[in-house]
C-alpha atoms as a PDB file:
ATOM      1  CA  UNK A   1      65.998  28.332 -29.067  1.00  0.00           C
ATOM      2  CA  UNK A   2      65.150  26.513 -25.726  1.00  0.00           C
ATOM      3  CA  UNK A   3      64.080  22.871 -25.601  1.00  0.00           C
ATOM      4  CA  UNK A   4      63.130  20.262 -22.195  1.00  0.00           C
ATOM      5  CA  UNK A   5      66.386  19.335 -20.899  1.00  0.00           C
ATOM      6  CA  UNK A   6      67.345  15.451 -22.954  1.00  0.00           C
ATOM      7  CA  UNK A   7      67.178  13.417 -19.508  1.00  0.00           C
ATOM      8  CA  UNK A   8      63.013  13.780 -19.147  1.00  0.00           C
ATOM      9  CA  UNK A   9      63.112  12.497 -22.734  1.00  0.00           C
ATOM     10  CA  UNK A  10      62.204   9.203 -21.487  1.00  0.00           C
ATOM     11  CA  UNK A  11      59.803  10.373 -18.965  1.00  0.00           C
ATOM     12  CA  UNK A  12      57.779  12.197 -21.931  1.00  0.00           C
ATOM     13  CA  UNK A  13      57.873   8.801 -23.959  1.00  0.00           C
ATOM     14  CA  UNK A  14      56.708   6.989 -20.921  1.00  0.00           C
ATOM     15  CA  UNK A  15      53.435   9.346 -20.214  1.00  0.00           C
ATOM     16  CA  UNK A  16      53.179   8.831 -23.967  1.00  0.00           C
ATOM     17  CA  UNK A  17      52.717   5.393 -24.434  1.00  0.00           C
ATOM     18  CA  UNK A  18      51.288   4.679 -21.420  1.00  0.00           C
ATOM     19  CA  UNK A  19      48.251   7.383 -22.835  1.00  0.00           C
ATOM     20  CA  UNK A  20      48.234   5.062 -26.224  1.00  0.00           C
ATOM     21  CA  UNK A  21      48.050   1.952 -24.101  1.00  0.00           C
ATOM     22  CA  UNK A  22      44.934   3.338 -22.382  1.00  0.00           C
ATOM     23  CA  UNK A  23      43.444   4.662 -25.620  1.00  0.00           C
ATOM     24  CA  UNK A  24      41.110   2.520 -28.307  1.00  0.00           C
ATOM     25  CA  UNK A  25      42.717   1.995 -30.918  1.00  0.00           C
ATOM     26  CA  UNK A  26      41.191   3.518 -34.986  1.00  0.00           C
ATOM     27  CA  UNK A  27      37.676   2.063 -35.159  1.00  0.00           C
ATOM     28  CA  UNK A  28      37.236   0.994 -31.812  1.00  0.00           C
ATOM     29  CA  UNK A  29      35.181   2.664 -28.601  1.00  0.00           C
ATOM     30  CA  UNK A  30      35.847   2.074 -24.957  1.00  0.00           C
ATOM     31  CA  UNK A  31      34.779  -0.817 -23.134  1.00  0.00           C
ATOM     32  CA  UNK A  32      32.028   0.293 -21.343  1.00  0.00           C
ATOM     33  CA  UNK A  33      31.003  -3.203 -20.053  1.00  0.00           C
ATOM     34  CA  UNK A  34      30.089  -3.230 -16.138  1.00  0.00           C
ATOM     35  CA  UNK A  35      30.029   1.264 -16.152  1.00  0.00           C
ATOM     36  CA  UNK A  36      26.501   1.379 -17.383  1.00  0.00           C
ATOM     37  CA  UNK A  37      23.839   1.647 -14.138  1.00  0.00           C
ATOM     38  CA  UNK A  38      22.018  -1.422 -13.734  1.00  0.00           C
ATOM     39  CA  UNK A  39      18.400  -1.149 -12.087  1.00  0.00           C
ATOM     40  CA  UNK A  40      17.426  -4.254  -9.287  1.00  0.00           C
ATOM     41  CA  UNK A  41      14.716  -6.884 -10.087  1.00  0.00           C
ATOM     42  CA  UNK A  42      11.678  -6.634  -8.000  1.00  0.00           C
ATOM     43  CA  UNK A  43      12.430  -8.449  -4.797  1.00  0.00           C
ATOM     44  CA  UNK A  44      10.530 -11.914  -4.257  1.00  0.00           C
ATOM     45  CA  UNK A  45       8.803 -10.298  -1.383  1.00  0.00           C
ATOM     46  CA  UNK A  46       6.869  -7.115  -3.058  1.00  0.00           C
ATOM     47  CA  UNK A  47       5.961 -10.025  -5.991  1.00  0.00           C
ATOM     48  CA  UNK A  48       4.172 -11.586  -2.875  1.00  0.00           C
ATOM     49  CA  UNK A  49       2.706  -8.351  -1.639  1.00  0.00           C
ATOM     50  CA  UNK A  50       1.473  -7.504  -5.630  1.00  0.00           C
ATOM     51  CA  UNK A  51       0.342 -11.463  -5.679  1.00  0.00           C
ATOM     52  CA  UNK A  52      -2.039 -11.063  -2.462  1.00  0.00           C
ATOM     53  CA  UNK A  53      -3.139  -7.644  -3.977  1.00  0.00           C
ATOM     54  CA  UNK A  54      -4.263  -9.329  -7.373  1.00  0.00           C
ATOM     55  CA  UNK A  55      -5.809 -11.983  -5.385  1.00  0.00           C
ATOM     56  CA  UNK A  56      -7.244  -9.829  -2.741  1.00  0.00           C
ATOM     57  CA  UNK A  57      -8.893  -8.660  -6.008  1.00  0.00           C
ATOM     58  CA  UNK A  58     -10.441 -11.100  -7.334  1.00  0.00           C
ATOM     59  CA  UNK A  59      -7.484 -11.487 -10.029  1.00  0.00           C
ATOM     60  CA  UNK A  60      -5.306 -14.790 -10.767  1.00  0.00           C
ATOM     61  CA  UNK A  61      -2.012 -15.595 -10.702  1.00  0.00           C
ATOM     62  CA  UNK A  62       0.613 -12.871 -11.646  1.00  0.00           C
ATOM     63  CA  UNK A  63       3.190 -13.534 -14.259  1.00  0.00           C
ATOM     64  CA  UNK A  64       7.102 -11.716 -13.881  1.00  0.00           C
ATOM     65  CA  UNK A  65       9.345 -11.448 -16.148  1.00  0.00           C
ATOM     66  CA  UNK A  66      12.663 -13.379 -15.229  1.00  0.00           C
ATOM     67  CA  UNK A  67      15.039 -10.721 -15.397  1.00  0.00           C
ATOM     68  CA  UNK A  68      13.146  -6.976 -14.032  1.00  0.00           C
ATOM     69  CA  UNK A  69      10.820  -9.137 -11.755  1.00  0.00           C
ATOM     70  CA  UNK A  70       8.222  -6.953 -13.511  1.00  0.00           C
ATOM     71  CA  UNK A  71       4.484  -8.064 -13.780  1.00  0.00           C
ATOM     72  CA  UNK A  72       3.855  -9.164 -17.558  1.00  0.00           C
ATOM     73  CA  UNK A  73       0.527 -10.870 -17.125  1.00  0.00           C
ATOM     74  CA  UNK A  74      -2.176 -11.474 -14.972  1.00  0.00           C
ATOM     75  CA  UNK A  75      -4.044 -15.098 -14.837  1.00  0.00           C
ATOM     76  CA  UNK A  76      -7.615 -15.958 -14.779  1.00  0.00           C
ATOM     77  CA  UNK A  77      -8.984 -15.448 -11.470  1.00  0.00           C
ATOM     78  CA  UNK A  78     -12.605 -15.616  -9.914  1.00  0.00           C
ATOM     79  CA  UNK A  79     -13.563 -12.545 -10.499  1.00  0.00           C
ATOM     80  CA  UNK A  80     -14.719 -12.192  -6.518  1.00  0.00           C
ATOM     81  CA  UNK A  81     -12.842  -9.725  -4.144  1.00  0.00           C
ATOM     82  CA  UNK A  82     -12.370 -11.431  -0.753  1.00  0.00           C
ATOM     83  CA  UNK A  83     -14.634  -9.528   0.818  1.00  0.00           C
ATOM     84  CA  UNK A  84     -17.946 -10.169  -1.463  1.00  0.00           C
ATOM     85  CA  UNK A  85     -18.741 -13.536  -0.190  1.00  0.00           C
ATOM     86  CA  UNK A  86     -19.383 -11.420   3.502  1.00  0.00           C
ATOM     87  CA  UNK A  87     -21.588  -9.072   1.488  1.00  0.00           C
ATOM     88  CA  UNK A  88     -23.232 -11.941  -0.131  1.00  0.00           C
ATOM     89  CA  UNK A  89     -24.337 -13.698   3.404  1.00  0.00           C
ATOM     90  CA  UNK A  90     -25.230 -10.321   4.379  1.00  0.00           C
ATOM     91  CA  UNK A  91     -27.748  -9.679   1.646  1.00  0.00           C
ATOM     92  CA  UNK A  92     -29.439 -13.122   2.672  1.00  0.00           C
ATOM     93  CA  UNK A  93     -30.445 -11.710   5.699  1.00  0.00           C
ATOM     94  CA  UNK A  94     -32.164  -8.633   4.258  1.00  0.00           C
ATOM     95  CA  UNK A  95     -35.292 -11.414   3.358  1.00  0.00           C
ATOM     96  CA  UNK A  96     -38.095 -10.743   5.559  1.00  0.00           C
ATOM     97  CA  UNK A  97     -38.030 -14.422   6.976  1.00  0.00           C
ATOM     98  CA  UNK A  98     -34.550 -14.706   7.600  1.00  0.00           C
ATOM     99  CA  UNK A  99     -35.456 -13.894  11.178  1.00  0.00           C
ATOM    100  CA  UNK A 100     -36.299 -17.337  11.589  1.00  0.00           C
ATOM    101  CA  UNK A 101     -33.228 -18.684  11.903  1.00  0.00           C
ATOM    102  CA  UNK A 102     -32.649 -16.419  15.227  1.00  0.00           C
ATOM    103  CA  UNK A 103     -35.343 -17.874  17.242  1.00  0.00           C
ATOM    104  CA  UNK A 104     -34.500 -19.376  19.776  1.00  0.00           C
ATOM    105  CA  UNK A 105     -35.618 -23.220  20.272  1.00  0.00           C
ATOM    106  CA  UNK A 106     -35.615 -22.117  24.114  1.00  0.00           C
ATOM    107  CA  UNK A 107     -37.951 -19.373  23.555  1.00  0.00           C
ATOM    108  CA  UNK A 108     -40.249 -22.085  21.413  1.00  0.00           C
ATOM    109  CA  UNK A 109     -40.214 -23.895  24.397  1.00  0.00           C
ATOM    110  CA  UNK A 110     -41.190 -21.673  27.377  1.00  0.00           C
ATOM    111  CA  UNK A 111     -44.368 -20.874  24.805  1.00  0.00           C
ATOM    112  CA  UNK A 112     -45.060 -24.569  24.474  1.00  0.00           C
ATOM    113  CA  UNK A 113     -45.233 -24.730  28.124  1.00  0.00           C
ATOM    114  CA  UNK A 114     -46.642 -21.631  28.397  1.00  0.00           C
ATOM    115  CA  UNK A 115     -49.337 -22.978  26.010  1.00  0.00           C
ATOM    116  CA  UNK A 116     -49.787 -26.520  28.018  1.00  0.00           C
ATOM    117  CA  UNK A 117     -50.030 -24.570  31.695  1.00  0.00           C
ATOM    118  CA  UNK A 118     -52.908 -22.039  30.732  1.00  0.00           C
ATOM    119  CA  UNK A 119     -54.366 -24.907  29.381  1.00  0.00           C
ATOM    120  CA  UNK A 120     -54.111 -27.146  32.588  1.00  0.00           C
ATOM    121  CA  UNK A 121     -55.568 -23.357  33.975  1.00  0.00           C
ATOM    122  CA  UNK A 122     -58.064 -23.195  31.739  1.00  0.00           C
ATOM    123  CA  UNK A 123     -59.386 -27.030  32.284  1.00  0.00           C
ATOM    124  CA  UNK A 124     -59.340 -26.146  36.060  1.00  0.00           C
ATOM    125  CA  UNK A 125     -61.444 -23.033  36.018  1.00  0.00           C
ATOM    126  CA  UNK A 126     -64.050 -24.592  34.131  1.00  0.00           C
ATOM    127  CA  UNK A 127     -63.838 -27.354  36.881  1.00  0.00           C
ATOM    128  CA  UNK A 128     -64.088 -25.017  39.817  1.00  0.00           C
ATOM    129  CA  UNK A 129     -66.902 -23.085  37.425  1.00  0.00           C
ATOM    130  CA  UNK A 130     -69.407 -26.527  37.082  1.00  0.00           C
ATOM    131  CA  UNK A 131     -68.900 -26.897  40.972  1.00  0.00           C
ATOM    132  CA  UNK A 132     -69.729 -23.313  42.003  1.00  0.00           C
ATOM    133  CA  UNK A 133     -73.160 -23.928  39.401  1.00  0.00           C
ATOM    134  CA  UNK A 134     -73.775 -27.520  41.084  1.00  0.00           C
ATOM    135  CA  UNK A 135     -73.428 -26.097  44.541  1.00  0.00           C
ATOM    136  CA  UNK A 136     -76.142 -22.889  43.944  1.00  0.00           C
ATOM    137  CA  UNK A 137     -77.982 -25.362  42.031  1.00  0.00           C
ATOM    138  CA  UNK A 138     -77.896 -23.758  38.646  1.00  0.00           C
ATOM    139  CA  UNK A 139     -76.066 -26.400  37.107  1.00  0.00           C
ATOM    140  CA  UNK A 140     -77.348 -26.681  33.181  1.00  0.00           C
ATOM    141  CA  UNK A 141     -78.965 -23.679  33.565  1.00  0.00           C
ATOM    142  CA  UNK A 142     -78.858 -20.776  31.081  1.00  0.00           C
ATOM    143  CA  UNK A 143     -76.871 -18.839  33.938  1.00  0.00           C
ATOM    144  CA  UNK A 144     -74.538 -21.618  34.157  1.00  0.00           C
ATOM    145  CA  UNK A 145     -73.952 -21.502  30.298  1.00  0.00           C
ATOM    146  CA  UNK A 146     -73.433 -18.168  30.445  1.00  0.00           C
ATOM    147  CA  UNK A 147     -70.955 -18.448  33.304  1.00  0.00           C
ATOM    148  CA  UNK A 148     -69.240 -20.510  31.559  1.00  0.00           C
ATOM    149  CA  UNK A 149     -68.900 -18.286  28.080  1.00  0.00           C
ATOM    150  CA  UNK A 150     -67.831 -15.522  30.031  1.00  0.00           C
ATOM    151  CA  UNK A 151     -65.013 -17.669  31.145  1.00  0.00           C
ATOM    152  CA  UNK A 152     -64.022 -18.969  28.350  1.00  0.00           C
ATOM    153  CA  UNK A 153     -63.975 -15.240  26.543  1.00  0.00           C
ATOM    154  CA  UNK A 154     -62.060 -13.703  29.305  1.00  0.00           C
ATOM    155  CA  UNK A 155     -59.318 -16.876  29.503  1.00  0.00           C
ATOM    156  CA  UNK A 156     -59.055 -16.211  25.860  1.00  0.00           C
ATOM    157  CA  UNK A 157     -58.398 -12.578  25.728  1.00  0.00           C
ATOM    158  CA  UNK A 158     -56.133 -13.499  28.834  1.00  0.00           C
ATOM    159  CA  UNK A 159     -53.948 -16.546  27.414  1.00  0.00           C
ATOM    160  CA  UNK A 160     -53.913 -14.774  23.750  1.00  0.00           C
ATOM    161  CA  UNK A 161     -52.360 -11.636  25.182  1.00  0.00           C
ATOM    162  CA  UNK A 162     -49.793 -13.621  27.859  1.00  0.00           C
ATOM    163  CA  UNK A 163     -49.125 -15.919  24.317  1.00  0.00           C
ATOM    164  CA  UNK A 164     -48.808 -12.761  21.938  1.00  0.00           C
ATOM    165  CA  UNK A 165     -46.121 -11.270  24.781  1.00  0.00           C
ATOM    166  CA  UNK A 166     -44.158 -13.860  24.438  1.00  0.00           C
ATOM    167  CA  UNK A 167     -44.112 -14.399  20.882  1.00  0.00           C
ATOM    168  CA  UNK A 168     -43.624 -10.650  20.309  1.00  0.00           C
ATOM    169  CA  UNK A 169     -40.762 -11.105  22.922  1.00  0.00           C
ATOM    170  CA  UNK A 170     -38.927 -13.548  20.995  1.00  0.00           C
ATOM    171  CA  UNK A 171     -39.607 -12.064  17.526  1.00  0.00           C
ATOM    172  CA  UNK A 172     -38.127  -8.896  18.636  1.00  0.00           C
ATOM    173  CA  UNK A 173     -34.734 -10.772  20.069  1.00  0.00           C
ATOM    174  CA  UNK A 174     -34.256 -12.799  16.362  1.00  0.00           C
ATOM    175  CA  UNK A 175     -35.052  -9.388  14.743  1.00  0.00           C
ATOM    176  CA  UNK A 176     -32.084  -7.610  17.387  1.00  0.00           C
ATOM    177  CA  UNK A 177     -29.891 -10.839  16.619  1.00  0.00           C
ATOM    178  CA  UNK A 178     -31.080 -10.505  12.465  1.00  0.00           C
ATOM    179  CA  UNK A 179     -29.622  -6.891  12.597  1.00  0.00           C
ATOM    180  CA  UNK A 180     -26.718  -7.945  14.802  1.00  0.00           C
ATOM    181  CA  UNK A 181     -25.952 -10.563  11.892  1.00  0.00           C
ATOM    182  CA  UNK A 182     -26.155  -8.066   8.796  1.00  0.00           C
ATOM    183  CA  UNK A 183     -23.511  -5.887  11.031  1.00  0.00           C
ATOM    184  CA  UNK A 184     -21.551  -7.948  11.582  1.00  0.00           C
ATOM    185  CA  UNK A 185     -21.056  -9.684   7.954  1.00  0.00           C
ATOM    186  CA  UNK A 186     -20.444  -5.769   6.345  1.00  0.00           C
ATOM    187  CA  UNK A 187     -18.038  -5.263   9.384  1.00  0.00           C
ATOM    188  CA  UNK A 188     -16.273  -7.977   8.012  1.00  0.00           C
ATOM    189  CA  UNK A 189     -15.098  -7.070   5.141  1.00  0.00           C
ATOM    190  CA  UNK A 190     -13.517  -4.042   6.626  1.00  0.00           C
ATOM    191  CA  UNK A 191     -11.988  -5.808   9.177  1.00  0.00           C
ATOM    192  CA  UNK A 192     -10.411  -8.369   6.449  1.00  0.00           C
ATOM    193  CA  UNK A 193      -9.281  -5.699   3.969  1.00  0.00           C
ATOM    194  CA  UNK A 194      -7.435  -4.152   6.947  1.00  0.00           C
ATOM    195  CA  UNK A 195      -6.134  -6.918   7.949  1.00  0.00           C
ATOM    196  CA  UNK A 196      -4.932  -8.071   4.530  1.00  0.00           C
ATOM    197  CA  UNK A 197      -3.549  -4.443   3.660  1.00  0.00           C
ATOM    198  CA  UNK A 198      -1.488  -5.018   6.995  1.00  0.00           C
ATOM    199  CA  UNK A 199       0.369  -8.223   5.464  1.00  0.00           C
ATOM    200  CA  UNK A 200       0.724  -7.036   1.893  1.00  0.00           C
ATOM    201  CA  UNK A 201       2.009  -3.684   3.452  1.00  0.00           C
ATOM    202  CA  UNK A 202       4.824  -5.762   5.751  1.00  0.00           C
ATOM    203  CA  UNK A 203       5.681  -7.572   2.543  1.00  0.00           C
ATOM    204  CA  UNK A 204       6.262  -4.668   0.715  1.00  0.00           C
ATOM    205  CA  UNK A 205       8.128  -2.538   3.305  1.00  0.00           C
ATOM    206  CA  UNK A 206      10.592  -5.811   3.952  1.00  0.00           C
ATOM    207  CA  UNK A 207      10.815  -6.400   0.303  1.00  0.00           C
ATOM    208  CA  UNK A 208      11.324  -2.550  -0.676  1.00  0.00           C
ATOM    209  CA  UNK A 209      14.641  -2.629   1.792  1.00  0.00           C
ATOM    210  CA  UNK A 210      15.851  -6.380   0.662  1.00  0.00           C
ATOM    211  CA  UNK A 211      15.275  -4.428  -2.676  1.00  0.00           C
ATOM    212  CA  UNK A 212      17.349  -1.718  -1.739  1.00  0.00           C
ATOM    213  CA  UNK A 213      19.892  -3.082  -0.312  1.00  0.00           C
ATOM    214  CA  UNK A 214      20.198  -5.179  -3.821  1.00  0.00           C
ATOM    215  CA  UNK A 215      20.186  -1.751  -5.899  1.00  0.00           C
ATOM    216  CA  UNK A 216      22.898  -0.627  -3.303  1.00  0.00           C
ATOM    217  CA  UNK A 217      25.219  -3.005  -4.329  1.00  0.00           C
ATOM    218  CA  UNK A 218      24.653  -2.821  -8.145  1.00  0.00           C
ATOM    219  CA  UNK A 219      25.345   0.817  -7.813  1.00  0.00           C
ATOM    220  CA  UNK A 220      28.707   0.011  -5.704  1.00  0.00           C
ATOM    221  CA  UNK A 221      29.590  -2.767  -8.703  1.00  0.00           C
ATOM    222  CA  UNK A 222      29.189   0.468 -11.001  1.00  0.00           C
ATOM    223  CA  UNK A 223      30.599   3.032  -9.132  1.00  0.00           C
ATOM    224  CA  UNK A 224      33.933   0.864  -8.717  1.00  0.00           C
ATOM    225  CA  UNK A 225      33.994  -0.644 -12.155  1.00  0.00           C
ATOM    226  CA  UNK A 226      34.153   3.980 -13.147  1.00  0.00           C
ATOM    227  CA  UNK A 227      36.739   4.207 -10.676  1.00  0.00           C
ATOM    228  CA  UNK A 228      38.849   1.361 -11.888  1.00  0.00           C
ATOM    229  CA  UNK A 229      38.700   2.920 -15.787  1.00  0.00           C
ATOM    230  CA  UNK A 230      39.282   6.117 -14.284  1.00  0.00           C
ATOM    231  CA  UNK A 231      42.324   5.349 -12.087  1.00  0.00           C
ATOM    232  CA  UNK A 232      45.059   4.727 -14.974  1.00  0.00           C
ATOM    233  CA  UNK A 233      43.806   8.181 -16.152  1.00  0.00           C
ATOM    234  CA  UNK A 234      43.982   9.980 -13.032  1.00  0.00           C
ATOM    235  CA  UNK A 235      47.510   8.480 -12.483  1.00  0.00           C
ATOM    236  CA  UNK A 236      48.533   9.358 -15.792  1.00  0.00           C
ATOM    237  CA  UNK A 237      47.357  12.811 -15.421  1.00  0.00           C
ATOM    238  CA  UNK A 238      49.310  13.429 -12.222  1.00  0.00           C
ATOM    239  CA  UNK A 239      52.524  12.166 -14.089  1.00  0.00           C
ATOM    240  CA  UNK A 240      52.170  14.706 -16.688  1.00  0.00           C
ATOM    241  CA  UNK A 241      51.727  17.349 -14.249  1.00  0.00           C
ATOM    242  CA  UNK A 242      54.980  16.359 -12.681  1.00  0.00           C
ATOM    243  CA  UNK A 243      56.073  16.039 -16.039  1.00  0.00           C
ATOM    244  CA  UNK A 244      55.161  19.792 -16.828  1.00  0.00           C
ATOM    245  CA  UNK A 245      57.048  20.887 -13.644  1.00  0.00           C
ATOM    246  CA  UNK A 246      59.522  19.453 -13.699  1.00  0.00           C
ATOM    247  CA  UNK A 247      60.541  20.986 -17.075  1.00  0.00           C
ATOM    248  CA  UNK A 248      59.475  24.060 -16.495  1.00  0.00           C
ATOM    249  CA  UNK A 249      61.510  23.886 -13.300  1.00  0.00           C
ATOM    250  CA  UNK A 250      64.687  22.506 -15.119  1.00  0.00           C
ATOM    251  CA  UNK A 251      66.425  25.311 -17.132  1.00  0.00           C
ATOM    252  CA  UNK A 252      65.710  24.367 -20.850  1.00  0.00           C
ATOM    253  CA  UNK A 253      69.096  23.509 -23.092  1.00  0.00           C
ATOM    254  CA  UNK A 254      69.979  27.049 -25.041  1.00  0.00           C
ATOM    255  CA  UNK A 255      71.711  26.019 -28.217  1.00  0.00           C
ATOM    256  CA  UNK A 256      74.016  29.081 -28.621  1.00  0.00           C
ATOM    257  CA  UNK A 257      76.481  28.974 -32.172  1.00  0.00           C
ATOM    258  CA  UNK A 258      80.072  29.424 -31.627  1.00  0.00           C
ATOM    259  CA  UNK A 259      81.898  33.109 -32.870  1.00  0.00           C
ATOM    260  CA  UNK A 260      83.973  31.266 -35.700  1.00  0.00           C
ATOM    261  CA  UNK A 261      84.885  33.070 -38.800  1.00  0.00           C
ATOM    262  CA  UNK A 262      85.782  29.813 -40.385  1.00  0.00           C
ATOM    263  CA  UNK A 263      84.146  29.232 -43.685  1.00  0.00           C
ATOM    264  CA  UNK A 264      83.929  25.271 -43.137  1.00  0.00           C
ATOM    265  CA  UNK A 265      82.227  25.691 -39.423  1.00  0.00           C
ATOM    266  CA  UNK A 266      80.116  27.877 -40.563  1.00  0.00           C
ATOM    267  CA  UNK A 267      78.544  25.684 -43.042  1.00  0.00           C
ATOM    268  CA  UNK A 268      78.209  23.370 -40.683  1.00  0.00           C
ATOM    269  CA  UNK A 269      75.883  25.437 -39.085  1.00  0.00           C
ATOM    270  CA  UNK A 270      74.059  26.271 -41.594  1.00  0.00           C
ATOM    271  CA  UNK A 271      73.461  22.979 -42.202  1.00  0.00           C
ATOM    272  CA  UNK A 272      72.399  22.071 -38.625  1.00  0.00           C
ATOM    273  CA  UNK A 273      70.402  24.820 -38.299  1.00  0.00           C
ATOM    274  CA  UNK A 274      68.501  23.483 -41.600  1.00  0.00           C
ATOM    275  CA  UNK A 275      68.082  19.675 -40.089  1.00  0.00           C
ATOM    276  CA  UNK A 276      67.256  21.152 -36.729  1.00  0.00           C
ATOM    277  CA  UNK A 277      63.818  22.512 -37.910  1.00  0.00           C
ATOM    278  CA  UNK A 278      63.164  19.878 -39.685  1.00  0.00           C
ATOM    279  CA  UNK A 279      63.458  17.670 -36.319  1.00  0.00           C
ATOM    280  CA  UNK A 280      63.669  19.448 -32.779  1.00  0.00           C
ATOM    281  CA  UNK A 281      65.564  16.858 -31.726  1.00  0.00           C
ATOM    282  CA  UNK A 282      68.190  16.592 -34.259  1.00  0.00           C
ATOM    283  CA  UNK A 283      68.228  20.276 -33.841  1.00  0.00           C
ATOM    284  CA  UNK A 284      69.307  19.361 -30.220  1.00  0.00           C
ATOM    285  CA  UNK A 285      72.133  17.141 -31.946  1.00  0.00           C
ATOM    286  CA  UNK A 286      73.550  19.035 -34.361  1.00  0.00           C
ATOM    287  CA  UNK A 287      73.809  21.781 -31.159  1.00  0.00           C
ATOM    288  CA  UNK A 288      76.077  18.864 -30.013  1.00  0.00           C
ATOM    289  CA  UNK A 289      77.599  18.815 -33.078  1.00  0.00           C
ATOM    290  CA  UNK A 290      78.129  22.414 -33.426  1.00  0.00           C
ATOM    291  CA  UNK A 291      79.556  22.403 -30.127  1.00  0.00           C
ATOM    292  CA  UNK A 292      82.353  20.142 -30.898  1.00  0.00           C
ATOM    293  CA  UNK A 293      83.351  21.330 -34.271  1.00  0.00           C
ATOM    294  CA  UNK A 294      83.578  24.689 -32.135  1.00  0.00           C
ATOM    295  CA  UNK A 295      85.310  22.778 -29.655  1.00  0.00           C
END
């Protein structure tokens, strides 16, 4: 029968209790504190991207929870997008006498004085119109009078139309600017959700990295916290494969019985051969034994 040579007997016991070191003991489980993944809370900076989002929506104030960084609530809020109040101002101009406030207190003016020189005109005409009557002595006369309504017909068809240019002139421009106004206030919301999105989207991309970098580093915690449990094993493992070499490198200790005829020594070996089953390794000493009662 062949056995591991006796001098990697305390190699073997080594491997062995090193295993039962590493091992829970009855009723226990492993320690797996610091091996579980862990996820990253939400980095402060998307919070401030998902705050300006909520807001930009007409929402209140956000609520996270102190350990994910996770929304959990939303406050009150105004109920208003930041773009309505543009939308709002525009509507006002849709009235049909919002005009009004385009006109131009210059263009009020050059009527007034419009107004005040066909006037002076008008006065001088009718001047000029008694002194032509005077001079052909038909002053007072029904030619005269008529003269004179002619005139006045023919400056008011004249002054009426120059009047109704010019009031038609600057009715058009506050219409022009109206419609200029109401563009621009629903180009403005555009232009300030774009410009928002732009912010919220920087916040997000820096915090998304800041947040990555944090997950990195929870996943290195993890990844060396596996390591460290697994390193006694791997160790242990390449011991008992030395272990298992070497004795199946080393020739293994034959116990061969003596030739003996003698009735006493050959009890004796009955008798070690009987213990030796019982326990390989007394088996190995009562080869000893054997050998020196043969001896």
């Amino acid at each position: 029968m062949a056995y591991p040579q006796p001098f990697l007997d305390p190699l073997g016991q080594t491997l062995g209790e090193s295993l039962g070191s590493l091992l829970p003991a009855a009723g226990q489980t492993f320690d797996v504190t610091g091996l579980t993944p862990k996820v990253s809370a939400v980095s402060p900076l998307i919070q401030a991207a998902q705050q300006r989002t909520a807001t930009q929506a007409g929402l209140g104030t956000l609520q996270f929870s102190p350990d994910t960084g996770a929304v959990t609530g939303v406050g009150q809020g105004t109920g208003i997008a930041a773009y309505q109040p543009y939308l709002q101002r525009a509507e006002t101009l849709l009235s049909p006498t919002a005009y009004q406030q385009y006109m131009s207190p210059y263009q009020t003016e050059v009527i007034d004085a419009t107004q005040r020189l066909l006037n002076e005109q008008r006065a001088s005409g009718r001047s000029q119109l008694a002194a032509n009557a005077i001079q052909a002595g038909a002053y007072g006369g029904g030619r005269s009078g008529i003269a004179q309504a002619e005139y006045e017909r023919q400056r008011d068809v004249s002054d009426a139309a120059l009047l109704a240019g010019l009031r038609q002139q600057g009715l058009s421009s506050a219409q022009q600017l109206q419609q200029q106004g109401i563009a621009n206030l629903t180009a403005f919301p555009k232009l300030q959700q774009q410009l928002e999105s732009g912010v919220t989207s920087q916040l997000g991309a820096t915090g998304a990295g800041a947040q990555q970098y944090s997950q990195s580093v929870l996943d290195a915690l993890t990844q060396g916290a596996q390591y460290a449990q697994q390193f006694p094993f791997q160790q242990l493992g390449q011991a008992t494969n030395i272990f298992a070499s070497l004795a199946g490198s080393v020739p293994s200790a034959v116990y061969t019985p003596p030739f003996t005829t003698s009735p006493g020594l050959a009890g004796a070996q009955s008798l070690a051969s009987i213990y030796g089953a019982l326990s390989p390794r007394q088996q190995q000493a009562s080869g000893g034994i054997m050998s020196l009662l043969g001896a």
